[in-house]
PDB file of N, CA and C in Angstrom:
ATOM      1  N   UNK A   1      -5.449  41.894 -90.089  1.00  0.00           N
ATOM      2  CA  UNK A   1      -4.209  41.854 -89.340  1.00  0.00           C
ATOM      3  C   UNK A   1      -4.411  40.947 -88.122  1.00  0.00           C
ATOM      4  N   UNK A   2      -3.798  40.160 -87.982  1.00  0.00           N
ATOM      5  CA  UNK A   2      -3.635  38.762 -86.506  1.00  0.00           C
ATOM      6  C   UNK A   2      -2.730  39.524 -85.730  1.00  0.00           C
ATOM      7  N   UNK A   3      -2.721  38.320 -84.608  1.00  0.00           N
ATOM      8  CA  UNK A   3      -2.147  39.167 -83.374  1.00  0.00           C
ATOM      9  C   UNK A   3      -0.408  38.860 -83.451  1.00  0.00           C
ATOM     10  N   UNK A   4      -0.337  38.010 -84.600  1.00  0.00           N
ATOM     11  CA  UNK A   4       1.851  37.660 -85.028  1.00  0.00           C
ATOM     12  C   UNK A   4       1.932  38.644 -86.107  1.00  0.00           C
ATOM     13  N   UNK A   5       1.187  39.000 -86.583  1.00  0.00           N
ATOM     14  CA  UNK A   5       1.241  40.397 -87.685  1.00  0.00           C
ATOM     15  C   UNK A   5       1.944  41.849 -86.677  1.00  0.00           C
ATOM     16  N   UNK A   6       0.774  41.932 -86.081  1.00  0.00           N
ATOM     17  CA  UNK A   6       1.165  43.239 -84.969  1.00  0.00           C
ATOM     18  C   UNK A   6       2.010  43.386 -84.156  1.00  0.00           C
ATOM     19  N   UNK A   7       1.998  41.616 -83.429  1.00  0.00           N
ATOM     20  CA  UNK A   7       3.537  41.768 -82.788  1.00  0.00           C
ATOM     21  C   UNK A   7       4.551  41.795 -83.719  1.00  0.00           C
ATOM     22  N   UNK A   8       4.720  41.693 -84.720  1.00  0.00           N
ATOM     23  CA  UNK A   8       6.087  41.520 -85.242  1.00  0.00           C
ATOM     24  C   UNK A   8       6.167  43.079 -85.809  1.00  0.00           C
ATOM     25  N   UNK A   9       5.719  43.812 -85.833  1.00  0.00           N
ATOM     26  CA  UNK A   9       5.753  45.270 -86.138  1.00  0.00           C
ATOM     27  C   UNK A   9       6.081  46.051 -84.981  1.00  0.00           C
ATOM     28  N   UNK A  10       5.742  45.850 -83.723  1.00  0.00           N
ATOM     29  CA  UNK A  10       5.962  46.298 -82.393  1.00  0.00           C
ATOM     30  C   UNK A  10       7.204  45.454 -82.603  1.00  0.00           C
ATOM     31  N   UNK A  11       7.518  44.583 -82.616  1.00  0.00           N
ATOM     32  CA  UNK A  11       9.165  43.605 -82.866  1.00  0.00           C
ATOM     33  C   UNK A  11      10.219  44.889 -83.556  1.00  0.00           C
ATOM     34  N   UNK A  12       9.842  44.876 -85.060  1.00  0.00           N
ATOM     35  CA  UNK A  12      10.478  45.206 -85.607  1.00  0.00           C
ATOM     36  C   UNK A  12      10.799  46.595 -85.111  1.00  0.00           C
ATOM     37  N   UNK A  13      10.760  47.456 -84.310  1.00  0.00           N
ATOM     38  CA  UNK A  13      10.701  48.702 -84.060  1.00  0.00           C
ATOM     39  C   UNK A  13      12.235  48.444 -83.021  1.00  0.00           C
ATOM     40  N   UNK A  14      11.956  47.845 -81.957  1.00  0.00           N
ATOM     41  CA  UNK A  14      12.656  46.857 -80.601  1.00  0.00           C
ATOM     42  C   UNK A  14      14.092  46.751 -81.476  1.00  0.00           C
ATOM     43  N   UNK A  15      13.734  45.828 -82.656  1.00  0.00           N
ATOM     44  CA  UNK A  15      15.358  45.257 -83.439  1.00  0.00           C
ATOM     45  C   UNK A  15      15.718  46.294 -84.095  1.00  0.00           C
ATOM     46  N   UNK A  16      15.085  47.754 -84.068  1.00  0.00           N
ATOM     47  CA  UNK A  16      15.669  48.462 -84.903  1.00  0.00           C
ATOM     48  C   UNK A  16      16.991  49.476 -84.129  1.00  0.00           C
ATOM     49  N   UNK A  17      16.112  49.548 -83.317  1.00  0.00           N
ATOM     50  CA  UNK A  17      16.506  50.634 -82.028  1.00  0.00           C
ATOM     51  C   UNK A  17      17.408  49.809 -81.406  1.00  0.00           C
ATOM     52  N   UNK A  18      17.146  48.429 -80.901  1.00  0.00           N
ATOM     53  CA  UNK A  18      18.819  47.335 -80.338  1.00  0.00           C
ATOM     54  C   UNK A  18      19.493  47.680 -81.536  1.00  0.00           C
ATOM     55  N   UNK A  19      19.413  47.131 -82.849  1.00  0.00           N
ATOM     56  CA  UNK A  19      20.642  47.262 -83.596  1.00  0.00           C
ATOM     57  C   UNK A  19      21.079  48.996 -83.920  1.00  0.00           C
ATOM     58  N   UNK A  20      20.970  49.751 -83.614  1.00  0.00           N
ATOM     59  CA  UNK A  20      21.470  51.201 -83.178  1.00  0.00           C
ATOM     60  C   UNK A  20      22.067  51.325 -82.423  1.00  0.00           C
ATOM     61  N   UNK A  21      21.591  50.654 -81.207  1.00  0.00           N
ATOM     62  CA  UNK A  21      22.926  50.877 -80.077  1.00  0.00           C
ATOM     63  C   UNK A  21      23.458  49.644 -79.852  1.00  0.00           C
ATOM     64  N   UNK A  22      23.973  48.950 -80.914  1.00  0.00           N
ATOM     65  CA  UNK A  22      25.441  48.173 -81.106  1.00  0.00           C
ATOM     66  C   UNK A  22      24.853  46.759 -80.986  1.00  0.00           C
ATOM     67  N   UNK A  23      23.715  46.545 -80.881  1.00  0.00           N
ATOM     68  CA  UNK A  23      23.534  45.111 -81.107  1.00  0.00           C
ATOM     69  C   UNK A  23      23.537  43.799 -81.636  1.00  0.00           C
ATOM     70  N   UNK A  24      24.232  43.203 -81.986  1.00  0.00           N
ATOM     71  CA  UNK A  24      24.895  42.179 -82.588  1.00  0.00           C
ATOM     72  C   UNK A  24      23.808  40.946 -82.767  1.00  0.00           C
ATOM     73  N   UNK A  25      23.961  40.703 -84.429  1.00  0.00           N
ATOM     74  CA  UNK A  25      22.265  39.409 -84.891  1.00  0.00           C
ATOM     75  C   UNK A  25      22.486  38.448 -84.076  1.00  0.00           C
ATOM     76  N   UNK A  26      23.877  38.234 -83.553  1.00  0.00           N
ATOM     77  CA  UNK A  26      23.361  36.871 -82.484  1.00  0.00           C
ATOM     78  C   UNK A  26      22.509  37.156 -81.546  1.00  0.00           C
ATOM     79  N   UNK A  27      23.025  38.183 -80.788  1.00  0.00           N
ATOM     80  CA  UNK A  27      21.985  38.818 -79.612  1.00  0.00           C
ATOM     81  C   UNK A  27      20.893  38.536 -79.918  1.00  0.00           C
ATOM     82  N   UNK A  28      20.224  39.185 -80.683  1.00  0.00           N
ATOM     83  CA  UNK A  28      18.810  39.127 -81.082  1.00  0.00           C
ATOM     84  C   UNK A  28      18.291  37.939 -81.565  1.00  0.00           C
ATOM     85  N   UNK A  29      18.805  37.053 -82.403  1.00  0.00           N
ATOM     86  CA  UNK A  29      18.416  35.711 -81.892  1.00  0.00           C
ATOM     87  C   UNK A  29      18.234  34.681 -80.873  1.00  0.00           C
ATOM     88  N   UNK A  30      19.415  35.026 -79.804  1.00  0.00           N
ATOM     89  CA  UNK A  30      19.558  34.621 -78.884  1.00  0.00           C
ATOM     90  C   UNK A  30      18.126  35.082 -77.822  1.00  0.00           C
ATOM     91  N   UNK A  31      18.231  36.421 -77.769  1.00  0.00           N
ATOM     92  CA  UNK A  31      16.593  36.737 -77.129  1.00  0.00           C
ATOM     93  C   UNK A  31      15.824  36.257 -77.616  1.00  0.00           C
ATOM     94  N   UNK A  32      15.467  36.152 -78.888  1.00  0.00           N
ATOM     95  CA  UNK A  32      14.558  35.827 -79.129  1.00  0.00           C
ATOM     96  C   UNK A  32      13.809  34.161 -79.187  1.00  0.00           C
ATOM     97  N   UNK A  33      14.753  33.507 -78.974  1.00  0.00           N
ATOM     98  CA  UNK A  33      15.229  32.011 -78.991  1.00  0.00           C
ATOM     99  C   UNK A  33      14.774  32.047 -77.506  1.00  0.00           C
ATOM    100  N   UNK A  34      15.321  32.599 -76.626  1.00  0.00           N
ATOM    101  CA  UNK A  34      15.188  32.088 -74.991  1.00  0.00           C
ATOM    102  C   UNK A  34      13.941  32.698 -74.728  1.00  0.00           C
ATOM    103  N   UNK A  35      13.288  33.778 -75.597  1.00  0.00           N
ATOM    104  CA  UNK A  35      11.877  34.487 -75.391  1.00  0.00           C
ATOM    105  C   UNK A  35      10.906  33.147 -75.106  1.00  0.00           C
ATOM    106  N   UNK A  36      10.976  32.586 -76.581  1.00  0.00           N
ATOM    107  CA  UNK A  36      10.290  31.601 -76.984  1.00  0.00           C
ATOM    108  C   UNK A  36      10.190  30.337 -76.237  1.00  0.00           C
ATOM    109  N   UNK A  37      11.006  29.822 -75.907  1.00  0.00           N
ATOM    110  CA  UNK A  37      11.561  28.805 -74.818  1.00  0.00           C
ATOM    111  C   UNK A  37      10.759  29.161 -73.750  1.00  0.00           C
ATOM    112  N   UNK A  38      10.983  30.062 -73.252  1.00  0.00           N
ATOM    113  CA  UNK A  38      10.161  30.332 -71.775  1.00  0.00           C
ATOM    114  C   UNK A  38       8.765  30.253 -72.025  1.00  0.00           C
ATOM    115  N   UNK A  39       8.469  31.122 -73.098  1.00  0.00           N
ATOM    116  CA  UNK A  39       6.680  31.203 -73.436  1.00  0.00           C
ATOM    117  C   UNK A  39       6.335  29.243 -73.998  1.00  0.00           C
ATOM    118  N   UNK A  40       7.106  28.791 -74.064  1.00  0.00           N
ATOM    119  CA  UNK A  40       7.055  27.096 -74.716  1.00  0.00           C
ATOM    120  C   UNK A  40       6.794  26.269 -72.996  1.00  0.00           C
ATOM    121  N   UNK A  41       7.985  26.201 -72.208  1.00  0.00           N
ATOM    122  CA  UNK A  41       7.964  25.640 -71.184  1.00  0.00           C
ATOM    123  C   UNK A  41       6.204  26.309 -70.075  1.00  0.00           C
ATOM    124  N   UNK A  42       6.196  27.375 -70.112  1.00  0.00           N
ATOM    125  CA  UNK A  42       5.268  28.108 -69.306  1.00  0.00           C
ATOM    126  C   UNK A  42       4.046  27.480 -69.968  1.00  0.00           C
ATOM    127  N   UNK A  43       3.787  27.760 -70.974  1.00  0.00           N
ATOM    128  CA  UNK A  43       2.833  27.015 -71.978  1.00  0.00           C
ATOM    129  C   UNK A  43       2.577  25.064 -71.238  1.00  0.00           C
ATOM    130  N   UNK A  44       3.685  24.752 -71.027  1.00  0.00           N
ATOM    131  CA  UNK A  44       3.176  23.119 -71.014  1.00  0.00           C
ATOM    132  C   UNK A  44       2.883  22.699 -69.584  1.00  0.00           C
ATOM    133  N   UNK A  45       3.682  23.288 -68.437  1.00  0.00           N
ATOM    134  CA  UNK A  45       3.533  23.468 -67.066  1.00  0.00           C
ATOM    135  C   UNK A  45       1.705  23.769 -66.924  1.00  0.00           C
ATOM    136  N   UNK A  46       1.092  24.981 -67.878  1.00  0.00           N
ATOM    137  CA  UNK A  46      -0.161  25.597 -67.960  1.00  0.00           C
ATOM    138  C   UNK A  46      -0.768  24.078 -68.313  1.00  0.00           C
ATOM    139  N   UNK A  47      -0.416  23.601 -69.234  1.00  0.00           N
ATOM    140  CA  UNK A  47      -1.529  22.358 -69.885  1.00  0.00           C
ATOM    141  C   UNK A  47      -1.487  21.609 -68.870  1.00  0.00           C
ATOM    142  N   UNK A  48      -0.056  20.816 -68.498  1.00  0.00           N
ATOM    143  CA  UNK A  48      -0.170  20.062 -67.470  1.00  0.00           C
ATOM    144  C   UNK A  48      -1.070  19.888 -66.270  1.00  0.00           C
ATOM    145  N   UNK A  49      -1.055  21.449 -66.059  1.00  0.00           N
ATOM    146  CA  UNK A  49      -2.007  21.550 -64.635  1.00  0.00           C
ATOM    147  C   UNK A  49      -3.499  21.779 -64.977  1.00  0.00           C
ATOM    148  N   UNK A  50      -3.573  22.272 -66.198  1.00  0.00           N
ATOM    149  CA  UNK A  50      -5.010  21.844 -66.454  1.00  0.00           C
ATOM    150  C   UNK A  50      -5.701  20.619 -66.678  1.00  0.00           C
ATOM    151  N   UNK A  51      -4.742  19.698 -67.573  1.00  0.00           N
ATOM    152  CA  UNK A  51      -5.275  18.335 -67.403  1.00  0.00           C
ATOM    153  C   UNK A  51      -5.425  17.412 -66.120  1.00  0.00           C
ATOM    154  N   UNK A  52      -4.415  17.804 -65.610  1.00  0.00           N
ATOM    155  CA  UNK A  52      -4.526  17.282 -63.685  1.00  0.00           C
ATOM    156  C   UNK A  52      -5.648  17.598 -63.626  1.00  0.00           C
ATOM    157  N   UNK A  53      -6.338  19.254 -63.514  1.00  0.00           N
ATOM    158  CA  UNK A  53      -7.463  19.541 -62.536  1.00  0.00           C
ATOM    159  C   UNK A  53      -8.623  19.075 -63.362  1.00  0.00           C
ATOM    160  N   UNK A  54      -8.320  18.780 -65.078  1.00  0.00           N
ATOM    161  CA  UNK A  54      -9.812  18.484 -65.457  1.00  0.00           C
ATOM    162  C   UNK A  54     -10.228  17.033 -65.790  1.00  0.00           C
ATOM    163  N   UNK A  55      -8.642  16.006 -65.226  1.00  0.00           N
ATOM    164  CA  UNK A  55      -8.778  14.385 -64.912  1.00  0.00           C
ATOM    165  C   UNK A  55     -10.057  13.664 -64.509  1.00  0.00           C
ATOM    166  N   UNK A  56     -10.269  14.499 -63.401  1.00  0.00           N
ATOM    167  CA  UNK A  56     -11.512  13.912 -62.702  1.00  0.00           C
ATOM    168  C   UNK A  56     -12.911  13.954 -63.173  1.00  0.00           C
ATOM    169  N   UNK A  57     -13.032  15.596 -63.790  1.00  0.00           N
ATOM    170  CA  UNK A  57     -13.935  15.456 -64.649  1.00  0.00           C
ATOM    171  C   UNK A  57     -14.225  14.598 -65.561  1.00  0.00           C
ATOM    172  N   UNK A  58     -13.182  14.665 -66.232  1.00  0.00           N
ATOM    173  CA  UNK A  58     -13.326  13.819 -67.602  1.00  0.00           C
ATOM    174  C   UNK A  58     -13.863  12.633 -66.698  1.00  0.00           C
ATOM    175  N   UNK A  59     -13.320  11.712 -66.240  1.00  0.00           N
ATOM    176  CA  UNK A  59     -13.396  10.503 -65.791  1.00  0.00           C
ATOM    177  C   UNK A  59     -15.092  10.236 -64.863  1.00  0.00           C
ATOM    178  N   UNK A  60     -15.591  11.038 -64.247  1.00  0.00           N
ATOM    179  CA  UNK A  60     -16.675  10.736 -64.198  1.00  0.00           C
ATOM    180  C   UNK A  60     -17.625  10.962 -65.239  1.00  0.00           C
ATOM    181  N   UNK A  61     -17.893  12.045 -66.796  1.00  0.00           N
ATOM    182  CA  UNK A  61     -18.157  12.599 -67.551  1.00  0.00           C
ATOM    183  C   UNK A  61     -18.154  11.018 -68.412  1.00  0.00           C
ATOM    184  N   UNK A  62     -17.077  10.509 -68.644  1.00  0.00           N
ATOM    185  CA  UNK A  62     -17.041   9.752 -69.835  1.00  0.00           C
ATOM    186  C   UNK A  62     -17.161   8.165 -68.876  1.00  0.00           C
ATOM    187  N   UNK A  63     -16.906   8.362 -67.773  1.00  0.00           N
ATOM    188  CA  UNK A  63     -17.515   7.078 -66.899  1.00  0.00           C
ATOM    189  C   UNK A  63     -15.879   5.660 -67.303  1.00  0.00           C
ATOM    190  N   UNK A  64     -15.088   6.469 -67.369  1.00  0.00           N
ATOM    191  CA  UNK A  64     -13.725   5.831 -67.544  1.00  0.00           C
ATOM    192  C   UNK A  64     -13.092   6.254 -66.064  1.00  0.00           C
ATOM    193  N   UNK A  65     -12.126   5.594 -65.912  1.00  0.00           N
ATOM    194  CA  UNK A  65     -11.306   5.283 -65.046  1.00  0.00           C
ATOM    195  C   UNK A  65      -9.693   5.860 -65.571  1.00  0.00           C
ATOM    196  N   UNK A  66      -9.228   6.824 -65.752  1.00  0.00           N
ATOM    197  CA  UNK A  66      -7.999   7.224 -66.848  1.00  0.00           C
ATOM    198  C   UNK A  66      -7.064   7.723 -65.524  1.00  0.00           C
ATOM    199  N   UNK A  67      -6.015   7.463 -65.527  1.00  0.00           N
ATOM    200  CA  UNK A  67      -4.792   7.294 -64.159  1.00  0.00           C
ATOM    201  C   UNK A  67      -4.454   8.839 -64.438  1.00  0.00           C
ATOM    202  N   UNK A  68      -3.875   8.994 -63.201  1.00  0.00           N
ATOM    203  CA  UNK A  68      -3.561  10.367 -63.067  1.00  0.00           C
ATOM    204  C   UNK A  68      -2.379  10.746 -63.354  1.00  0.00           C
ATOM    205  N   UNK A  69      -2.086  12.081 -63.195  1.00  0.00           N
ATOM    206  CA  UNK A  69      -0.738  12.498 -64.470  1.00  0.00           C
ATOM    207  C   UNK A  69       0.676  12.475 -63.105  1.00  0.00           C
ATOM    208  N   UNK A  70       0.125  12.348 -62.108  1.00  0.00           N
ATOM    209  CA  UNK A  70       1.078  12.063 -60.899  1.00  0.00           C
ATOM    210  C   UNK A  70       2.317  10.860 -61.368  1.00  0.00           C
ATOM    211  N   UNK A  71       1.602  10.202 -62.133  1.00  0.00           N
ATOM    212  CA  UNK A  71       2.843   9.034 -62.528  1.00  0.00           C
ATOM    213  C   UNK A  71       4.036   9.403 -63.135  1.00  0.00           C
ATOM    214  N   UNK A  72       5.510   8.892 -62.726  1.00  0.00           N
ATOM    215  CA  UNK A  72       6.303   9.446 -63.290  1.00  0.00           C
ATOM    216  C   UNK A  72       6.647   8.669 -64.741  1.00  0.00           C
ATOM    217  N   UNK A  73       5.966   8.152 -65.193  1.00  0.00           N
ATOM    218  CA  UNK A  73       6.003   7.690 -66.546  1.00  0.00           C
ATOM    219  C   UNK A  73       5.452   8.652 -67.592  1.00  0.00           C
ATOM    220  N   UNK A  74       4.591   9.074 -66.909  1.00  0.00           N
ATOM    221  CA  UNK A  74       3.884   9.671 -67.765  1.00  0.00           C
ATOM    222  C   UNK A  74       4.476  11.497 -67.846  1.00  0.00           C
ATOM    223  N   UNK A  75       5.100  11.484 -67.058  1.00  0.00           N
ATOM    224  CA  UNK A  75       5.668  13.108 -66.614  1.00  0.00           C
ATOM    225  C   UNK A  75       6.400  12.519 -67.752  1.00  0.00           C
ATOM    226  N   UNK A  76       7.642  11.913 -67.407  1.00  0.00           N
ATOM    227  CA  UNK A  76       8.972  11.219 -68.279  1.00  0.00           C
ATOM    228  C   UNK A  76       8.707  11.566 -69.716  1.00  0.00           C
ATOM    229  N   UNK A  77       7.378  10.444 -70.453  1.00  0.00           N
ATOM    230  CA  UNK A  77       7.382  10.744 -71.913  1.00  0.00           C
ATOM    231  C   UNK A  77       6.813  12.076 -72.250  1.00  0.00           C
ATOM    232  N   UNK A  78       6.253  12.740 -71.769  1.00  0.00           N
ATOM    233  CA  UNK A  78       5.859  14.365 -71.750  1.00  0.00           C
ATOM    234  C   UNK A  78       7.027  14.849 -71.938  1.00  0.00           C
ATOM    235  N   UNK A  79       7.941  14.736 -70.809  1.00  0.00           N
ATOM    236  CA  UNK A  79       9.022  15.325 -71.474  1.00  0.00           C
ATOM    237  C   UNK A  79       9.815  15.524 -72.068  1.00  0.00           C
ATOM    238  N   UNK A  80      10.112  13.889 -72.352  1.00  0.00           N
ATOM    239  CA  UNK A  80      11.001  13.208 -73.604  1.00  0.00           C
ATOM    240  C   UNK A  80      10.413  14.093 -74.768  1.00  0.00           C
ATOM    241  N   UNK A  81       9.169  13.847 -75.022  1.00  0.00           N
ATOM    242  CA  UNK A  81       8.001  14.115 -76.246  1.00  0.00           C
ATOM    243  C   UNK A  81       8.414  15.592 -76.510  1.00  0.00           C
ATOM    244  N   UNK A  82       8.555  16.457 -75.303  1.00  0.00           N
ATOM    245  CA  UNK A  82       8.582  17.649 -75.911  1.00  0.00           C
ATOM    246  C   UNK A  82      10.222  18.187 -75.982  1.00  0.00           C
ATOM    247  N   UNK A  83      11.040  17.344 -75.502  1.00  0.00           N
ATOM    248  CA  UNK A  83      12.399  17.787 -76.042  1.00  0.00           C
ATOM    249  C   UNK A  83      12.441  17.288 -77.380  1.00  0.00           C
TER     250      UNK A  83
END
């Protein structure tokens, strides 16, 4: 059993009990849609700032010179990329 196995059993309990007290399948897509979204955006903000802080490393490590993520070009296609 994985850890999308178990959550979706702890899930399924949640959609059983909303759709009992009157919950409508859009609803529950709709949560579950904006769940995801947030855990997506939070997720890339997380990478972002890890690659910032581990730039420098890399760059003395591999003895390259690689520009920093401060550029707004590079923010831009990140975000293009992930819409």
């Amino acid at each position: 059993m994985n850890l999308s196995t178990a959550r979706s059993e702890k899930r399924a309990k949640e959609v059983g009990i909303r759709k009992s007290i009157g919950s409508v399948r859009a609803q529950l897509i709709s949560q579950f849609f904006s769940e995801s979204l947030v855990v997506v955006l939070l997720a890339f903000v997380v990478s972002l700032l890890f690659a910032q802080l581990a730039l420098p490393m890399f760059n003395q490590v591999a003895d390259k010179k690689c520009s920093s993520l401060e550029q707004s070009t590079f923010l831009a296609r990140c975000i293009s990329f992930s819409a």
